[in-house]
C-alpha atoms as a PDB file:
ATOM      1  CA  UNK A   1     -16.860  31.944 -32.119  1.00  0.00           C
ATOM      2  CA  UNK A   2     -14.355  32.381 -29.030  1.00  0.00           C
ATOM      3  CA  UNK A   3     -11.320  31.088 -29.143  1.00  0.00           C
ATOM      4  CA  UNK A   4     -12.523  29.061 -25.358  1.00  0.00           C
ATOM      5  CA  UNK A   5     -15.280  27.746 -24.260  1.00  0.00           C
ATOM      6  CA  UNK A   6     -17.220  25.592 -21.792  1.00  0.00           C
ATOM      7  CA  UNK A   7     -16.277  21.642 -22.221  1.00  0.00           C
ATOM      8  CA  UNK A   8     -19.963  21.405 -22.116  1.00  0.00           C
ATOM      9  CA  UNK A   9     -20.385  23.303 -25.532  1.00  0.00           C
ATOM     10  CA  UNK A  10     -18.172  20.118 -26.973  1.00  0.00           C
ATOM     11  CA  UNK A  11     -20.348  17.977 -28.887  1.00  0.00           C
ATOM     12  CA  UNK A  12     -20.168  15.153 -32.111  1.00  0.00           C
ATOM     13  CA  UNK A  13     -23.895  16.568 -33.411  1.00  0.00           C
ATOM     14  CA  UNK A  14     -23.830  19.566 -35.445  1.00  0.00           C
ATOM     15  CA  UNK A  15     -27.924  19.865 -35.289  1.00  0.00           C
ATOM     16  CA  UNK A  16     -29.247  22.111 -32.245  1.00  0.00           C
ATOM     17  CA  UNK A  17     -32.146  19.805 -32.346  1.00  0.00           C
ATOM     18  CA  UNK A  18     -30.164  17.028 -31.454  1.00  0.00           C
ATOM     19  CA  UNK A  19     -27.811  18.035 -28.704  1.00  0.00           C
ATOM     20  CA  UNK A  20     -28.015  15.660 -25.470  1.00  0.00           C
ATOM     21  CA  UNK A  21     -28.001  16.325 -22.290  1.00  0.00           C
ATOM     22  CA  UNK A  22     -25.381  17.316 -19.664  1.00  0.00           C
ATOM     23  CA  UNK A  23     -24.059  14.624 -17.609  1.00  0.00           C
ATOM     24  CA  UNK A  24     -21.398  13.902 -15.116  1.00  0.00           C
ATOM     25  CA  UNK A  25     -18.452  11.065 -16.687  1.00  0.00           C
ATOM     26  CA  UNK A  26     -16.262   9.861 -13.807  1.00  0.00           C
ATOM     27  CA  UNK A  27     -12.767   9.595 -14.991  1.00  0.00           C
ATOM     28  CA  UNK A  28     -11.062   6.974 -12.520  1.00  0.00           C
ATOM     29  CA  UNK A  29     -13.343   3.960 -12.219  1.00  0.00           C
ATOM     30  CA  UNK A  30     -11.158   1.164 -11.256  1.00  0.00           C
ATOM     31  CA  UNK A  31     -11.365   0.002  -7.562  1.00  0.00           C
ATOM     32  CA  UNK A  32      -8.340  -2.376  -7.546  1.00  0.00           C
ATOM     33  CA  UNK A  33      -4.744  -1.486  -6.305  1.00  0.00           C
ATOM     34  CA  UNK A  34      -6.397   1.393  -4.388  1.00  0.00           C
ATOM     35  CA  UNK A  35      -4.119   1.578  -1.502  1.00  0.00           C
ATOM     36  CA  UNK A  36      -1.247   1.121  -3.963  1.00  0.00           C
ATOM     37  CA  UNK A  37      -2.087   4.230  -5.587  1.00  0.00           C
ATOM     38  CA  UNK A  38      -2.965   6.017  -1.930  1.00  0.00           C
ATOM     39  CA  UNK A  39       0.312   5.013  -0.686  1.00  0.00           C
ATOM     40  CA  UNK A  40       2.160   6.711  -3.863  1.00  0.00           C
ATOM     41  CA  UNK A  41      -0.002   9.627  -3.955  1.00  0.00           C
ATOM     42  CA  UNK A  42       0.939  10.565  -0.243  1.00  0.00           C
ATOM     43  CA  UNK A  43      -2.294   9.596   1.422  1.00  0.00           C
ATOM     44  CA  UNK A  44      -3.622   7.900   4.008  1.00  0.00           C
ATOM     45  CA  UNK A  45      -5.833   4.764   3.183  1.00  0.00           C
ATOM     46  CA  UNK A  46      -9.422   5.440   1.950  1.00  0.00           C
ATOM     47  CA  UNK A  47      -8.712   8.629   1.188  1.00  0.00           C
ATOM     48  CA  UNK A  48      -9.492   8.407  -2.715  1.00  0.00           C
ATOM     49  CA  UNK A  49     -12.989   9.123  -3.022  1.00  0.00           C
ATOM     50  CA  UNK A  50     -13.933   8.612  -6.580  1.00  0.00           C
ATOM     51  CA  UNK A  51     -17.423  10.264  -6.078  1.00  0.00           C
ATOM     52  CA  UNK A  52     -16.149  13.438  -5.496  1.00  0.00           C
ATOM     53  CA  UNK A  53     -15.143  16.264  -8.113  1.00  0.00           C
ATOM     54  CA  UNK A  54     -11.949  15.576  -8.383  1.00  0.00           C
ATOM     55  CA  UNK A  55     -13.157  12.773 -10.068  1.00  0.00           C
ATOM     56  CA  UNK A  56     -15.627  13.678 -12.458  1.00  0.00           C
ATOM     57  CA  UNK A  57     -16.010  16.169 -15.303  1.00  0.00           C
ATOM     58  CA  UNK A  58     -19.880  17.581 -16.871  1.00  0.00           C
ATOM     59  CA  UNK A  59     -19.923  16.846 -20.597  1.00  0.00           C
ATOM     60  CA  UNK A  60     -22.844  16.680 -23.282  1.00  0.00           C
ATOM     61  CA  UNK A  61     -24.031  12.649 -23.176  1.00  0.00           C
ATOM     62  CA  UNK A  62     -22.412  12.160 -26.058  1.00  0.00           C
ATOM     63  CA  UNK A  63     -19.208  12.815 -25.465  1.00  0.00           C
ATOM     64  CA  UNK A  64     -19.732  10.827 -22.233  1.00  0.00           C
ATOM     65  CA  UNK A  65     -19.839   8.223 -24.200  1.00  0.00           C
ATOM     66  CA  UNK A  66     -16.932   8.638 -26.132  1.00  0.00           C
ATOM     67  CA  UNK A  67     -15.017   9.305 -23.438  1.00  0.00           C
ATOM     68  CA  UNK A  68     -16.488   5.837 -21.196  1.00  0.00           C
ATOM     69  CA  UNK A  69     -15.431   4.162 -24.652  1.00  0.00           C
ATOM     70  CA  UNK A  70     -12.041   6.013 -24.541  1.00  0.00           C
ATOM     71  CA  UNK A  71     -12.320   7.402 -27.894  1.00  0.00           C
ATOM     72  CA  UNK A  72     -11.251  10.571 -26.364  1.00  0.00           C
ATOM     73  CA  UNK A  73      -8.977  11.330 -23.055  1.00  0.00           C
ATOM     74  CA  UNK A  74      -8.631  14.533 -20.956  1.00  0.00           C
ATOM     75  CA  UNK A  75      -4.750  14.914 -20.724  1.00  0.00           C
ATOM     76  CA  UNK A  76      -3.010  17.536 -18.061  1.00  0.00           C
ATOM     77  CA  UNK A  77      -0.456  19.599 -19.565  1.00  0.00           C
ATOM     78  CA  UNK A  78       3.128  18.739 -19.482  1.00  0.00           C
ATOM     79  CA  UNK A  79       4.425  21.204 -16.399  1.00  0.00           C
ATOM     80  CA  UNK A  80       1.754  18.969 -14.569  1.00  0.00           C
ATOM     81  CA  UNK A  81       2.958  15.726 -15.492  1.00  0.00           C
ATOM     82  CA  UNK A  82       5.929  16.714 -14.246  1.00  0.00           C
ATOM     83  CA  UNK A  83       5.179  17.742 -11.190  1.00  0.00           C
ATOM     84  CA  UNK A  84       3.404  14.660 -11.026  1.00  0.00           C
ATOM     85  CA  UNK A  85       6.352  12.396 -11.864  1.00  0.00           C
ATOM     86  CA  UNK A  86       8.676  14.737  -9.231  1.00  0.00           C
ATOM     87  CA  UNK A  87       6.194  13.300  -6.224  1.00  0.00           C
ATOM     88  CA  UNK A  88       5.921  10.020  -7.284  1.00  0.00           C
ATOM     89  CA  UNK A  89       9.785   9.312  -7.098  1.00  0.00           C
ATOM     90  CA  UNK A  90      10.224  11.146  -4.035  1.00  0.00           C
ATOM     91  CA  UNK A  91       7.554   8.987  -2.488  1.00  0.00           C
ATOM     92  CA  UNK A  92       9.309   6.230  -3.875  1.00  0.00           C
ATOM     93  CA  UNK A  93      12.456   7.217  -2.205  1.00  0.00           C
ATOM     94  CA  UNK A  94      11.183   8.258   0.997  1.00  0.00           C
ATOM     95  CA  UNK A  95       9.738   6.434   3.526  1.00  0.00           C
ATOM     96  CA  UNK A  96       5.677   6.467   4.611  1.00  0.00           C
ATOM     97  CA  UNK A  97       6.360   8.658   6.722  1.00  0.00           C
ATOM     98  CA  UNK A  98       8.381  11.227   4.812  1.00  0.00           C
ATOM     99  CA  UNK A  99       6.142  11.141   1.941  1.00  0.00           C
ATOM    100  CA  UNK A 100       4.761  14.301   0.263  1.00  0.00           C
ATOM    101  CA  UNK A 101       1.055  14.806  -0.295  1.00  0.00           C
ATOM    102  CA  UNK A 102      -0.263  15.172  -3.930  1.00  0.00           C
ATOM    103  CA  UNK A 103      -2.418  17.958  -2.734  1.00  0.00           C
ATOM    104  CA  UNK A 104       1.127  20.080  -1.291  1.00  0.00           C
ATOM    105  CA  UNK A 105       2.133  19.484  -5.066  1.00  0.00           C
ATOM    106  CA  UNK A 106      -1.051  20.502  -6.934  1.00  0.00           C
ATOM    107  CA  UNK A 107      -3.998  21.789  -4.701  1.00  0.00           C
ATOM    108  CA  UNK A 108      -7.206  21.133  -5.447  1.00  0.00           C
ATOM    109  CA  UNK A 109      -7.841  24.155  -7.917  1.00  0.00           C
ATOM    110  CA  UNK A 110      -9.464  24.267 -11.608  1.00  0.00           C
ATOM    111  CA  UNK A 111      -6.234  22.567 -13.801  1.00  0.00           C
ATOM    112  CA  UNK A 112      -5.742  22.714 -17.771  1.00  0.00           C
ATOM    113  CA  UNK A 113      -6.406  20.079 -20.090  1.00  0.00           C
ATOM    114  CA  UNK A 114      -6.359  19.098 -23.967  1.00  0.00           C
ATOM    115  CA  UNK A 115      -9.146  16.453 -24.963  1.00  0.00           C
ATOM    116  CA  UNK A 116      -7.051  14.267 -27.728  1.00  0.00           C
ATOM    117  CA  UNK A 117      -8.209  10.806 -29.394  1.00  0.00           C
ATOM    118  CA  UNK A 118      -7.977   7.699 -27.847  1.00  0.00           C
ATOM    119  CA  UNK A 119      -6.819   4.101 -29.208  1.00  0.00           C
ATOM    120  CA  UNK A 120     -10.427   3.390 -29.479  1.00  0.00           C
ATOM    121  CA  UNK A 121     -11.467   5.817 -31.876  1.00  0.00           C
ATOM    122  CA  UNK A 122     -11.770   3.715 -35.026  1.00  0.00           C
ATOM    123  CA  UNK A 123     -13.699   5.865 -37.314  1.00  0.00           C
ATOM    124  CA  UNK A 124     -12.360   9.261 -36.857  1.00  0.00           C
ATOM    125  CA  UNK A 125     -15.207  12.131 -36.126  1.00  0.00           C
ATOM    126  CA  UNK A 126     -15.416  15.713 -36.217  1.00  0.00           C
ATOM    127  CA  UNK A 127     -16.294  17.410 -33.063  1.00  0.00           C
ATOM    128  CA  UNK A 128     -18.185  20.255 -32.558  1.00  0.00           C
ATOM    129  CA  UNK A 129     -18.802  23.452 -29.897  1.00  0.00           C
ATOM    130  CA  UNK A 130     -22.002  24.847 -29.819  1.00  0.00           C
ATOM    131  CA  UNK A 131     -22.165  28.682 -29.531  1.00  0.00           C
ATOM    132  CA  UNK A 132     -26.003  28.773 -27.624  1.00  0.00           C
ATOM    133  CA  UNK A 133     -26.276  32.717 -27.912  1.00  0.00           C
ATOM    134  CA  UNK A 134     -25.711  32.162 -31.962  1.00  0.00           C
ATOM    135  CA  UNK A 135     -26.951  28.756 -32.304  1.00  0.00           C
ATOM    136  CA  UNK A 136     -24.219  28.036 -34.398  1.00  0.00           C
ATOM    137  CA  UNK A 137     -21.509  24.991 -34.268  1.00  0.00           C
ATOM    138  CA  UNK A 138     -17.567  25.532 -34.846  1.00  0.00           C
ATOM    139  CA  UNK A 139     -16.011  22.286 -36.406  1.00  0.00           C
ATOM    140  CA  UNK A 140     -12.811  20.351 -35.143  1.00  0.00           C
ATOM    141  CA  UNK A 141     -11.766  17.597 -37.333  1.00  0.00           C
ATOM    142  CA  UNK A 142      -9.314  14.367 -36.176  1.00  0.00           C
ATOM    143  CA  UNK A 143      -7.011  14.932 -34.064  1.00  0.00           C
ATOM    144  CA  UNK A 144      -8.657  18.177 -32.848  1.00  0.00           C
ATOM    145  CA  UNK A 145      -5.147  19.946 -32.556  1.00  0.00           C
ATOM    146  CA  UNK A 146      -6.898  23.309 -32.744  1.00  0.00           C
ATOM    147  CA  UNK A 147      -9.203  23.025 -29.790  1.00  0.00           C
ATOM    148  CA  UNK A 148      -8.452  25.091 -26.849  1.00  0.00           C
ATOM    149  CA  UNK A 149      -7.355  24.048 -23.693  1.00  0.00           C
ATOM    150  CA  UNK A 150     -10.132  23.091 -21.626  1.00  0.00           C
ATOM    151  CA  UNK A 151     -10.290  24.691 -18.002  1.00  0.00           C
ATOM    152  CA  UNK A 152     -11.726  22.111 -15.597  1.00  0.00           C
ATOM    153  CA  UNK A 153     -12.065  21.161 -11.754  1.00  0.00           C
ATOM    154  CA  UNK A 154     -11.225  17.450 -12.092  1.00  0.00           C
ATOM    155  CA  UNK A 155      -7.849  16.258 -10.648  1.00  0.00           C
ATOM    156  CA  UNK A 156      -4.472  15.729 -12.819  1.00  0.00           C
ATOM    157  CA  UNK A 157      -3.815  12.312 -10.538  1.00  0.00           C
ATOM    158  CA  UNK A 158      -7.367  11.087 -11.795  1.00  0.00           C
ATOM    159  CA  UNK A 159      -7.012  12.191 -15.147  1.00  0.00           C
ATOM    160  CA  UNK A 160      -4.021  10.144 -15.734  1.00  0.00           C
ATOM    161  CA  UNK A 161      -6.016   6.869 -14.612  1.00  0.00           C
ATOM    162  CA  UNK A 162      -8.378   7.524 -17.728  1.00  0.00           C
ATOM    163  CA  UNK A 163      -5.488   8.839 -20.172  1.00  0.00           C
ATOM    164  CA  UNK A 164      -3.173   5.839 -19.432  1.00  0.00           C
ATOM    165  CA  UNK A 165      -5.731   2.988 -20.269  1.00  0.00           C
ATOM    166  CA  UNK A 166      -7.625   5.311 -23.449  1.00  0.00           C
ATOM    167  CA  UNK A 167      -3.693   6.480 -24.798  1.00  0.00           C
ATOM    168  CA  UNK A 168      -2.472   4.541 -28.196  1.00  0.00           C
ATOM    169  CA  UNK A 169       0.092   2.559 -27.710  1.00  0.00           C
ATOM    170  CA  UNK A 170       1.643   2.995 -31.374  1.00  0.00           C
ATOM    171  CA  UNK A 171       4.811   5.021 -32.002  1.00  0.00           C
ATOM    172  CA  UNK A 172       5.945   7.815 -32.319  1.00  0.00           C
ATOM    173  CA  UNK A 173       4.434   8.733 -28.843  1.00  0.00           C
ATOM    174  CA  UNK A 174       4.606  12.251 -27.706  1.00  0.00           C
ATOM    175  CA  UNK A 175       6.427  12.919 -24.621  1.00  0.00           C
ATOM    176  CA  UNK A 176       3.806  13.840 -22.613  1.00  0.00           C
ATOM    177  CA  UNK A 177       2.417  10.455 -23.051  1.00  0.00           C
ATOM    178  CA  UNK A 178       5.456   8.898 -22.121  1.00  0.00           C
ATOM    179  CA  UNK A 179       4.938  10.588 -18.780  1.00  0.00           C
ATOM    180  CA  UNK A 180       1.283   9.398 -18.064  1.00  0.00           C
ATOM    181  CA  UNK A 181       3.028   5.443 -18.827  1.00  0.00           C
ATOM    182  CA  UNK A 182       5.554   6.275 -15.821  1.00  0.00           C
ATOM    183  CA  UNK A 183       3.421   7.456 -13.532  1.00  0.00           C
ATOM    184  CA  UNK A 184       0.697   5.054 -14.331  1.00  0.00           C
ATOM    185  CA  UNK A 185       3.363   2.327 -14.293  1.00  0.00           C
ATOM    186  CA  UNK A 186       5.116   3.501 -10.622  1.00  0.00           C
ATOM    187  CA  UNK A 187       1.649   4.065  -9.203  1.00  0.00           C
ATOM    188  CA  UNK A 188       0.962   0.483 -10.193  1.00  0.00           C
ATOM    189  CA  UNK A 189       4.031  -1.002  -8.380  1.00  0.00           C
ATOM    190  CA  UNK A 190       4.007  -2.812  -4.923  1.00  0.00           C
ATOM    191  CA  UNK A 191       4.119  -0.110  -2.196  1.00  0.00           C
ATOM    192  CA  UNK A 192       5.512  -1.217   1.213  1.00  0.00           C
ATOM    193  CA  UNK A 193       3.020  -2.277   3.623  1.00  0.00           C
ATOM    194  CA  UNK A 194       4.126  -0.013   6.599  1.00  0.00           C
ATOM    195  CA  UNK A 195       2.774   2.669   8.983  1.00  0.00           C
ATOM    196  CA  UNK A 196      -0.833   3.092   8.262  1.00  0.00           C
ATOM    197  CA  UNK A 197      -1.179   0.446   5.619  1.00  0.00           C
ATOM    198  CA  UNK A 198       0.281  -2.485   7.675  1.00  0.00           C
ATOM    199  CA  UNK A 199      -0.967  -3.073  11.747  1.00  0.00           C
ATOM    200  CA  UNK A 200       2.885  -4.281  12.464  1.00  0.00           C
ATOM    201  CA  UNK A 201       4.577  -0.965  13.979  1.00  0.00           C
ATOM    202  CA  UNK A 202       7.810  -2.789  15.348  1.00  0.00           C
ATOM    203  CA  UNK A 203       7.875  -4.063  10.974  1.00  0.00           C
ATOM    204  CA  UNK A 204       6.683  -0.069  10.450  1.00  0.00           C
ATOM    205  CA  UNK A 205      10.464   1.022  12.906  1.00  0.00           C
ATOM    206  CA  UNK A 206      12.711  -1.161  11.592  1.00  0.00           C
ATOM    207  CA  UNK A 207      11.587  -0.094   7.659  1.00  0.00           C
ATOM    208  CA  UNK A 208      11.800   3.582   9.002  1.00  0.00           C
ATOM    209  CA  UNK A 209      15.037   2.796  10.577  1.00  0.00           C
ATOM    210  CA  UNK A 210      16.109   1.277   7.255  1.00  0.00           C
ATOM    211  CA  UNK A 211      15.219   4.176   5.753  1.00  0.00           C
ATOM    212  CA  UNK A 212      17.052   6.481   7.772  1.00  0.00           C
ATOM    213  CA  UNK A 213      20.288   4.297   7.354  1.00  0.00           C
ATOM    214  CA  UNK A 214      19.969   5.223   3.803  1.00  0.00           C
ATOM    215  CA  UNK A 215      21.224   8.494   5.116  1.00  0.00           C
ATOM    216  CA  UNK A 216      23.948   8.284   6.445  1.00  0.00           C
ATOM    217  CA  UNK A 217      22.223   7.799   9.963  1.00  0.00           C
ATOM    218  CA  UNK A 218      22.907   5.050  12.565  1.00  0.00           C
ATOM    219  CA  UNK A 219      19.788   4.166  13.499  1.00  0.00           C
ATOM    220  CA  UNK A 220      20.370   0.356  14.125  1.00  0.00           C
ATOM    221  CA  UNK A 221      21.630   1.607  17.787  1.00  0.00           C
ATOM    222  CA  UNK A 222      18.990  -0.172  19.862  1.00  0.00           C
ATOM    223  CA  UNK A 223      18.362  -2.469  17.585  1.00  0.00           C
ATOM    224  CA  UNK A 224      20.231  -6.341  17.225  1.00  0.00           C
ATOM    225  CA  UNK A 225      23.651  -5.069  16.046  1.00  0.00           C
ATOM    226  CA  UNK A 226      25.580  -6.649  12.679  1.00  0.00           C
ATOM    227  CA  UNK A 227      29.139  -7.118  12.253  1.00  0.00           C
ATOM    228  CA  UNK A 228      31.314  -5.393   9.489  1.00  0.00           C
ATOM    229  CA  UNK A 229      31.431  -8.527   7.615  1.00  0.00           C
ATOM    230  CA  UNK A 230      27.343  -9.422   7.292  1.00  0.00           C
ATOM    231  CA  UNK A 231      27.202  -5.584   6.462  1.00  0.00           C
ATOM    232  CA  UNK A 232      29.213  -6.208   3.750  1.00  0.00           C
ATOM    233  CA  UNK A 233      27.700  -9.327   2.286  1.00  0.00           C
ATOM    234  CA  UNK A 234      24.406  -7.178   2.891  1.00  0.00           C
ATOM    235  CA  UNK A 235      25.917  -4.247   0.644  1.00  0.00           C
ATOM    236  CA  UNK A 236      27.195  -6.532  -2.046  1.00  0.00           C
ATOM    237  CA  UNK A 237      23.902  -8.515  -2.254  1.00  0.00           C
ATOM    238  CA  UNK A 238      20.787  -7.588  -4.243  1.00  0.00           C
ATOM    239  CA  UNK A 239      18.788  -4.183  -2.973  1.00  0.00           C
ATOM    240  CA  UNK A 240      15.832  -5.618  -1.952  1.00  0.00           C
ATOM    241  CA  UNK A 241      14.366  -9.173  -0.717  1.00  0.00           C
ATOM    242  CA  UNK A 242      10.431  -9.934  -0.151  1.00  0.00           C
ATOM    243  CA  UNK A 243       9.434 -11.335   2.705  1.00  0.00           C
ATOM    244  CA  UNK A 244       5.620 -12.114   3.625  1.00  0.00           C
ATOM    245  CA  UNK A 245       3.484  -9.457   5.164  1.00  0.00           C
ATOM    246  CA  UNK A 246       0.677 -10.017   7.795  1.00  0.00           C
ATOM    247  CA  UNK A 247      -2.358 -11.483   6.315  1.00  0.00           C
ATOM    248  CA  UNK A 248      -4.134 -10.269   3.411  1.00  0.00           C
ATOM    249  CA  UNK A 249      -1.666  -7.543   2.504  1.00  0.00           C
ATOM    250  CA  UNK A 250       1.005  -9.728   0.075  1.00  0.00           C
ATOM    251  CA  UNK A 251       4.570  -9.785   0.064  1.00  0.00           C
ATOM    252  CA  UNK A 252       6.079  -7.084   1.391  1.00  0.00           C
ATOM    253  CA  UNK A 253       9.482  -5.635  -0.532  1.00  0.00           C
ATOM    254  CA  UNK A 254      12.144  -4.251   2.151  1.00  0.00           C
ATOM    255  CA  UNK A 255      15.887  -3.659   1.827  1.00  0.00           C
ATOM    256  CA  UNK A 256      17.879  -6.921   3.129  1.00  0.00           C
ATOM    257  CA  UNK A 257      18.657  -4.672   5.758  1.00  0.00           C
ATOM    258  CA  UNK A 258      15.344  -4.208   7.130  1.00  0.00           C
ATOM    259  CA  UNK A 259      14.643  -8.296   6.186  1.00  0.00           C
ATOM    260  CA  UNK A 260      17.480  -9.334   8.047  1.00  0.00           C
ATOM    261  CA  UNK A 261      16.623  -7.277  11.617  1.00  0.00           C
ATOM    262  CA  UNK A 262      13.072  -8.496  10.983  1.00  0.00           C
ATOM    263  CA  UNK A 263      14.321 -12.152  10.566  1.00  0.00           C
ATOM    264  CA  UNK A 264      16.058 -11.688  13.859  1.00  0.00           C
ATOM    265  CA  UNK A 265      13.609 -10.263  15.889  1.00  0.00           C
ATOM    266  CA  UNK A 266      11.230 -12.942  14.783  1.00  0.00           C
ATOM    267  CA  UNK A 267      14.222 -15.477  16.036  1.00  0.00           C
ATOM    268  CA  UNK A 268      13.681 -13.803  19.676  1.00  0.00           C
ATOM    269  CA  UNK A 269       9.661 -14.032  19.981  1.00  0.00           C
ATOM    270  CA  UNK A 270       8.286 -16.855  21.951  1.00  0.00           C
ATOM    271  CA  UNK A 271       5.304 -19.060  20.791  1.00  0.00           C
ATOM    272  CA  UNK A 272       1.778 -17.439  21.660  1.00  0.00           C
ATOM    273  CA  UNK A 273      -0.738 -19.284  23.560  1.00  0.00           C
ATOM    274  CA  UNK A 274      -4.314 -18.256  21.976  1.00  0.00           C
ATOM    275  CA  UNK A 275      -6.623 -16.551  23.993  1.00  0.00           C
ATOM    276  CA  UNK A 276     -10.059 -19.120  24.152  1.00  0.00           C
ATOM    277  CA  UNK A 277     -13.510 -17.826  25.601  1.00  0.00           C
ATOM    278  CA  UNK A 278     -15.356 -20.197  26.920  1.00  0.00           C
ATOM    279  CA  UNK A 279     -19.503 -19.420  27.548  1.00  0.00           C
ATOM    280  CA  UNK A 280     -20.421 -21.179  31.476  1.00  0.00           C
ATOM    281  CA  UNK A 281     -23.634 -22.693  31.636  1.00  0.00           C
ATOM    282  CA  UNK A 282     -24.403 -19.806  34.294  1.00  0.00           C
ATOM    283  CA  UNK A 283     -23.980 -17.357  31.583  1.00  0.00           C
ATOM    284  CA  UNK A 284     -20.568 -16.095  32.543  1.00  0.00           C
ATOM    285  CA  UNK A 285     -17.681 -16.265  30.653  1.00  0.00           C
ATOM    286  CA  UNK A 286     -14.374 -17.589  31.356  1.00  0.00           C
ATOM    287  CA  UNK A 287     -11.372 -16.568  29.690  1.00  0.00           C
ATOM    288  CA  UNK A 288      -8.137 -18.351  29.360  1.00  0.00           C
ATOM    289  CA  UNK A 289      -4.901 -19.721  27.296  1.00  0.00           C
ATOM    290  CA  UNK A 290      -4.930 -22.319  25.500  1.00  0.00           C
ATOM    291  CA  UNK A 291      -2.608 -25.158  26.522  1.00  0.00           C
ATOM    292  CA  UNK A 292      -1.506 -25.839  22.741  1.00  0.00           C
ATOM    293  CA  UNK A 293       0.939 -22.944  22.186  1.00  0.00           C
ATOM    294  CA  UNK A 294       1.142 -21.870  17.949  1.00  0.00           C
ATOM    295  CA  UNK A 295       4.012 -20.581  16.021  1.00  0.00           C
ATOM    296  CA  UNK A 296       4.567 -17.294  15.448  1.00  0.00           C
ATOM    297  CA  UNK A 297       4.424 -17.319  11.654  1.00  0.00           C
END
């Protein structure tokens, strides 16, 4: 028997009569928190597209199975995790549009992984890889340290959505896992709702502006100024407040900075009159403003 082979030679039946069939197991299933993830990962909205390789992986049915049931994982190698872990905190430092792509870190390319137990295998099995030119079966007992690395076209970023919800919990855990909790964790967090992922681009300015402060820039210039002494009480304060976003996107978390040029800018706006269509009996329309002005917020 090789010391590799196809992921699709993997099997728990050790009876060529009994081998299932081949069949595709999607690794990240969950549709919540999408844009969360999309903002961390450097892309644009709706660009995860869980039907697509990157998402999926061809095993035998019944390690489908197993792996639906995570009773086994797929887990990238360590140099990938880290790589992993390097984008997501520079995303996190940078703003939306500074961010790095996941695909400049890791193309889309064939990646290593090592299939390992997960915290819902209950009765330990041995696995088996089917040799079809002999017809014979090579046996891997719990915790299959001796199988090979597998070779496979799925993505690292989707493979850690499987790992982190199939990992055990229970100590010790191996640093690699500790990784795949991070990321899982920071991918999870509240991303700001800005450029692309928020329809505000004066809110989208002053968080880039905010951003660029950071650095040692002055980019406040044309913006409401602040005297020495709020900048202070603004330095010695906590990092961040919350303020609400537009509709339907939550709270959004910006620096008091950016909160308190936002607050001030809202001060400024005057109340808007609704537009109001109005259908004529002669089948034109007239448009106009309503006389009852609303609120800005």
């Amino acid at each position: 028997m090789a010391s590799s082979f196809p992921i699709t030679s993997l099997t728990s039946i050790s009876a060529v009569e009994s081998l299932e069939p081949v069949k595709e197991f999607y690794l990240f299933k969950q549709i919540g928190r999408f844009r969360a993830r999309e903002y961390w990962w450097g892309l644009e909205p709706g660009e995860i597209d869980i039907d697509s390789h990157l998402n999926r992986v061809s095993v035998r049915s019944d390690i489908e199975r197993l792996l639906s049931g995570r009773a086994l994982t797929l887990v990238p190698t360590k140099d990938v995790i880290d790589t992993m872990l390097e984008l997501t905190l520079y995303n996190q430092k940078h703003s939306v549009f500074e961010r790095r792509r996941c695909f400049e870190a890791l193309p889309d390319r064939p990646y290593q992984y090592r299939l390992i137990p997960g915290k819902e295998m209950k009765n330990p099995i041995p696995l088996f890889a089917f040799d079809s030119s002999s017809g014979t079966f090579q046996r891997f007992d719990y915790p299959y340290d001796n199988l090979p690395l597998f070779t496979l076209d799925c993505y690292p970023f989707h493979s850690v959505m499987h790992s982190d919800f199939a990992i055990p919990r229970s100590r010790p855990i191996h640093e690699t896992f500790h990784g795949i909790f991070k990321l899982s964790l920071r991918w999870a967090s509240e991303y700001p709702h800005v450029g692309s992922f928020v329809t505000s681009p004066r809110v989208a300015a002053i968080i880039a502006a905010d951003a660029a402060a950071d650095n040692g820039d002055d980019p406040y210039s044309d913006l409401d100024s602040t005297s020495s002494e709020e900048d202070d009480m603004l330095s010695d304060s906590d990092d961040s407040v919350s303020i609400e976003g537009p509709k339907n996107t939550g709270p959004v978390s910006l620096s008091k900075r950016a909160a308190k040029h936002i607050a001030s800018w809202r001060e400024t706006l005057e109340p808007v009159a609704p537009i109001v269509v109005t259908d004529l009996k002669d089948g034109s329309i007239q448009v106009s403003e309503s006389r009852t002005p609303v609120d800005v917020d």
